[in-house]
Protein backbone atom coordinates (compact mmCIF):
# COMPACT_ATOMS: atom_id res chain seq x y z
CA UNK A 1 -45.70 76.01 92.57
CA UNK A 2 -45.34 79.42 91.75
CA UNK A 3 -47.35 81.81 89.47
CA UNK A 4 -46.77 85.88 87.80
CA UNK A 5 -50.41 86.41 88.45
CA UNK A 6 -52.26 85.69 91.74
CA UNK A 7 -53.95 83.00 91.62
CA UNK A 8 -57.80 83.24 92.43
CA UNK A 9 -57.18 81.21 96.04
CA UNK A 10 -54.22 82.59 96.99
CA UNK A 11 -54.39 83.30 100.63
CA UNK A 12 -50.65 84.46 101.75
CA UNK A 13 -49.64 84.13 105.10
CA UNK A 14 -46.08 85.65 104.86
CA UNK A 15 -43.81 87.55 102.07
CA UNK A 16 -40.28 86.48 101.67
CA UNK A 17 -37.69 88.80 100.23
CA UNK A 18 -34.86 86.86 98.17
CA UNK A 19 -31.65 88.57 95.90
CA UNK A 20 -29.60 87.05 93.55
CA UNK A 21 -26.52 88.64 94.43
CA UNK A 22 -23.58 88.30 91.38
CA UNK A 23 -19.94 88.63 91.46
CA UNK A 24 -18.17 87.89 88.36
CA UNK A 25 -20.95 86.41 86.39
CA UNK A 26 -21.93 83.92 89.23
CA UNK A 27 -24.38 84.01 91.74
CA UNK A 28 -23.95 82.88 95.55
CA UNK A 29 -26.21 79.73 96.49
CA UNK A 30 -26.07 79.06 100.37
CA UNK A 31 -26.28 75.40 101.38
CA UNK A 32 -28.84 75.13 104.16
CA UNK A 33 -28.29 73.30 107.36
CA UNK A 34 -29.76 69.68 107.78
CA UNK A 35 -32.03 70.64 110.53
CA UNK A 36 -33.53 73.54 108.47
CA UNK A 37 -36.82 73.62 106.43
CA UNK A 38 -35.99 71.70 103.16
CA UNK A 39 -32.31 70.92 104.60
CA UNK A 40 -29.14 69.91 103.00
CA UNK A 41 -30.51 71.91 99.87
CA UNK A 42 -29.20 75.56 97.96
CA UNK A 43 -30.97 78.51 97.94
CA UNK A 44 -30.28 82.26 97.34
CA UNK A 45 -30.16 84.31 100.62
CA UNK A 46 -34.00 85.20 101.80
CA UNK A 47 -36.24 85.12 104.22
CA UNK A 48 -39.28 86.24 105.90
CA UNK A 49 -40.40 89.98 106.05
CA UNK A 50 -40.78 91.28 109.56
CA UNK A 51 -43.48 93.19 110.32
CA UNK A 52 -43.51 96.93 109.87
CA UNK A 53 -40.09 96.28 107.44
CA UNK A 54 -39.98 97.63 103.96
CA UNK A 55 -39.20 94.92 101.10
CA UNK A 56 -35.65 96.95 100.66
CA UNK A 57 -34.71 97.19 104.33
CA UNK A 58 -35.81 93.32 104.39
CA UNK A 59 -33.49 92.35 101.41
CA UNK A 60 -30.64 94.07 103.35
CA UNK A 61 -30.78 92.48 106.67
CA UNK A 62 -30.97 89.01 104.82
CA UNK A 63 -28.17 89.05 102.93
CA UNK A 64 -26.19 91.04 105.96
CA UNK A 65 -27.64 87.97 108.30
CA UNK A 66 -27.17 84.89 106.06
CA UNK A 67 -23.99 86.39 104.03
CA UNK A 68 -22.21 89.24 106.47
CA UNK A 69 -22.21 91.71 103.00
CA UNK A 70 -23.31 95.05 103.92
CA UNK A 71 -24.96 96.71 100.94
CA UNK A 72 -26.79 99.68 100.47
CA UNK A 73 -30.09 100.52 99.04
CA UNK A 74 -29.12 101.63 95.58
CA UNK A 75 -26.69 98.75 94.87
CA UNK A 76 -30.45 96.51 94.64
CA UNK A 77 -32.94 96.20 91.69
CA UNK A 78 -36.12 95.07 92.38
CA UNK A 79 -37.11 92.34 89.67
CA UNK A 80 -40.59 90.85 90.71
CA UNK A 81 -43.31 89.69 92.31
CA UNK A 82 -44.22 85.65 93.06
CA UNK A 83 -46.95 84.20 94.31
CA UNK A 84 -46.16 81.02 95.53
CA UNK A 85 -48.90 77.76 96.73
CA UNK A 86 -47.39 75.02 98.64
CA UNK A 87 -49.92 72.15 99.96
CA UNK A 88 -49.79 73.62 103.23
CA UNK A 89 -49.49 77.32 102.89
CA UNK A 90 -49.51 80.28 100.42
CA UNK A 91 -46.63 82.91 100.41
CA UNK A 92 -45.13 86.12 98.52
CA UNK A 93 -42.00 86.26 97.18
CA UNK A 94 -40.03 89.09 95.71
CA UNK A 95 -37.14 88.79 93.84
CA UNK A 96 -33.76 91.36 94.10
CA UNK A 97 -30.99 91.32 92.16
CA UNK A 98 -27.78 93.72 93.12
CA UNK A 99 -23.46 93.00 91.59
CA UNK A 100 -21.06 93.05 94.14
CA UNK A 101 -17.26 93.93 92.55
CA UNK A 102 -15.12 93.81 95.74
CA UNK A 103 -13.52 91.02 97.90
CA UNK A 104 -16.57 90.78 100.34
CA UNK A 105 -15.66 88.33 103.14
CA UNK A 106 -18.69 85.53 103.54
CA UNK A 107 -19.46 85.03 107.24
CA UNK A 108 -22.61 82.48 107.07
CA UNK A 109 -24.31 81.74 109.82
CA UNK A 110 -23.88 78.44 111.06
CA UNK A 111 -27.19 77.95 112.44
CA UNK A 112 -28.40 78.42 108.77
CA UNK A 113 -26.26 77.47 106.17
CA UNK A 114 -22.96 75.25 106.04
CA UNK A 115 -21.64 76.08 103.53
CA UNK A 116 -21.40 78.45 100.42
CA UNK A 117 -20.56 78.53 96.23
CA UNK A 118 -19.83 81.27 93.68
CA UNK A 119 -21.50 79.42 90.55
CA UNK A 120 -22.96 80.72 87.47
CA UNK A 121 -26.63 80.31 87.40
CA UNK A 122 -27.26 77.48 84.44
CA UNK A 123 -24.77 75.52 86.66
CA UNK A 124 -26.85 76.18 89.50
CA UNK A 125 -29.78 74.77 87.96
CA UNK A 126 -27.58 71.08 88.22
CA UNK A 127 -27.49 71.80 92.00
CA UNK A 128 -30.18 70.82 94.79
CA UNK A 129 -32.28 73.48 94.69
CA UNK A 130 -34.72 74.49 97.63
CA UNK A 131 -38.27 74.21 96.29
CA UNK A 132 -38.76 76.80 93.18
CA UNK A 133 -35.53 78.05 93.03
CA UNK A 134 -35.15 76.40 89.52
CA UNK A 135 -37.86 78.38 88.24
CA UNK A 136 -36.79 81.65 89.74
CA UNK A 137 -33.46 81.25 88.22
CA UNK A 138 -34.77 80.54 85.17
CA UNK A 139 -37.49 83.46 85.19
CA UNK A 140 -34.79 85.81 86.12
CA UNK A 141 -31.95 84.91 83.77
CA UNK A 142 -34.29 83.60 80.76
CA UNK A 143 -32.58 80.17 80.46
């Protein structure tokens, strides 16, 4: 479940940095390996903040790790802060968005994601979503 305002028992144990990254109108979902937390399902590329990392320099190596694009630190916008409670565990999660315009080669890694889609995001929301996504789509592109 995830909330705009932190909720009164929110006790975080991690922040997660995610971007929608668009080319063309569409975003890219990544399709997560079986094995994988929530497997077989789509997300946008994210993951955990190391420690000591910025939220920026976070954003970057996850999409360079899960997606091989290389982008640079203006190319991002930052959109928002989440504060998300799952049964087991409270996290934060911040939300980038950044346009790519060139013919960026996708190299995913294969101990993450199989496979990957260019899809516009209200088609998205027909896909199976990790947990939340749905909402984050539809907070950030007010469908």
């Amino acid at each position: 479940m995830i909330s705009l305002q932190k909720p009164a028992d929110f006790n975080p144990v991690f922040e997660v940095v995610s971007c929608f990254v668009e080319k063309k109108g569409k975003i890219i979902l990544l399709h997560r390996q079986d094995h994988a937390r929530e497997g077989n399902t789509w997300g946008v590329p994210a993951g955990k903040l190391k420690d000591k990392e910025t939220l920026t320099e976070g954003v970057l190596r996850e999409i360079k790790e899960e997606t091989g694009i290389t982008l640079k630190e203006p190319n991002l916008k930052y959109f928002k802060k989440i504060y998300v409670k799952y049964p087991n565990y409270d996290f934060v999660y911040h939300i980038f968005q950044t346009k790519i315009k060139g013919k960026e080669e996708i190299k995913l890694n294969p101990e993450e994601h199989k496979n990957y889609k260019w899809i516009t995001p209200k088609n998205a929301l027909k896909m199976n979503l990790i947990e939340d996504e749905d909402a984050c789509i539809k907070l950030f592109y007010k469908i």
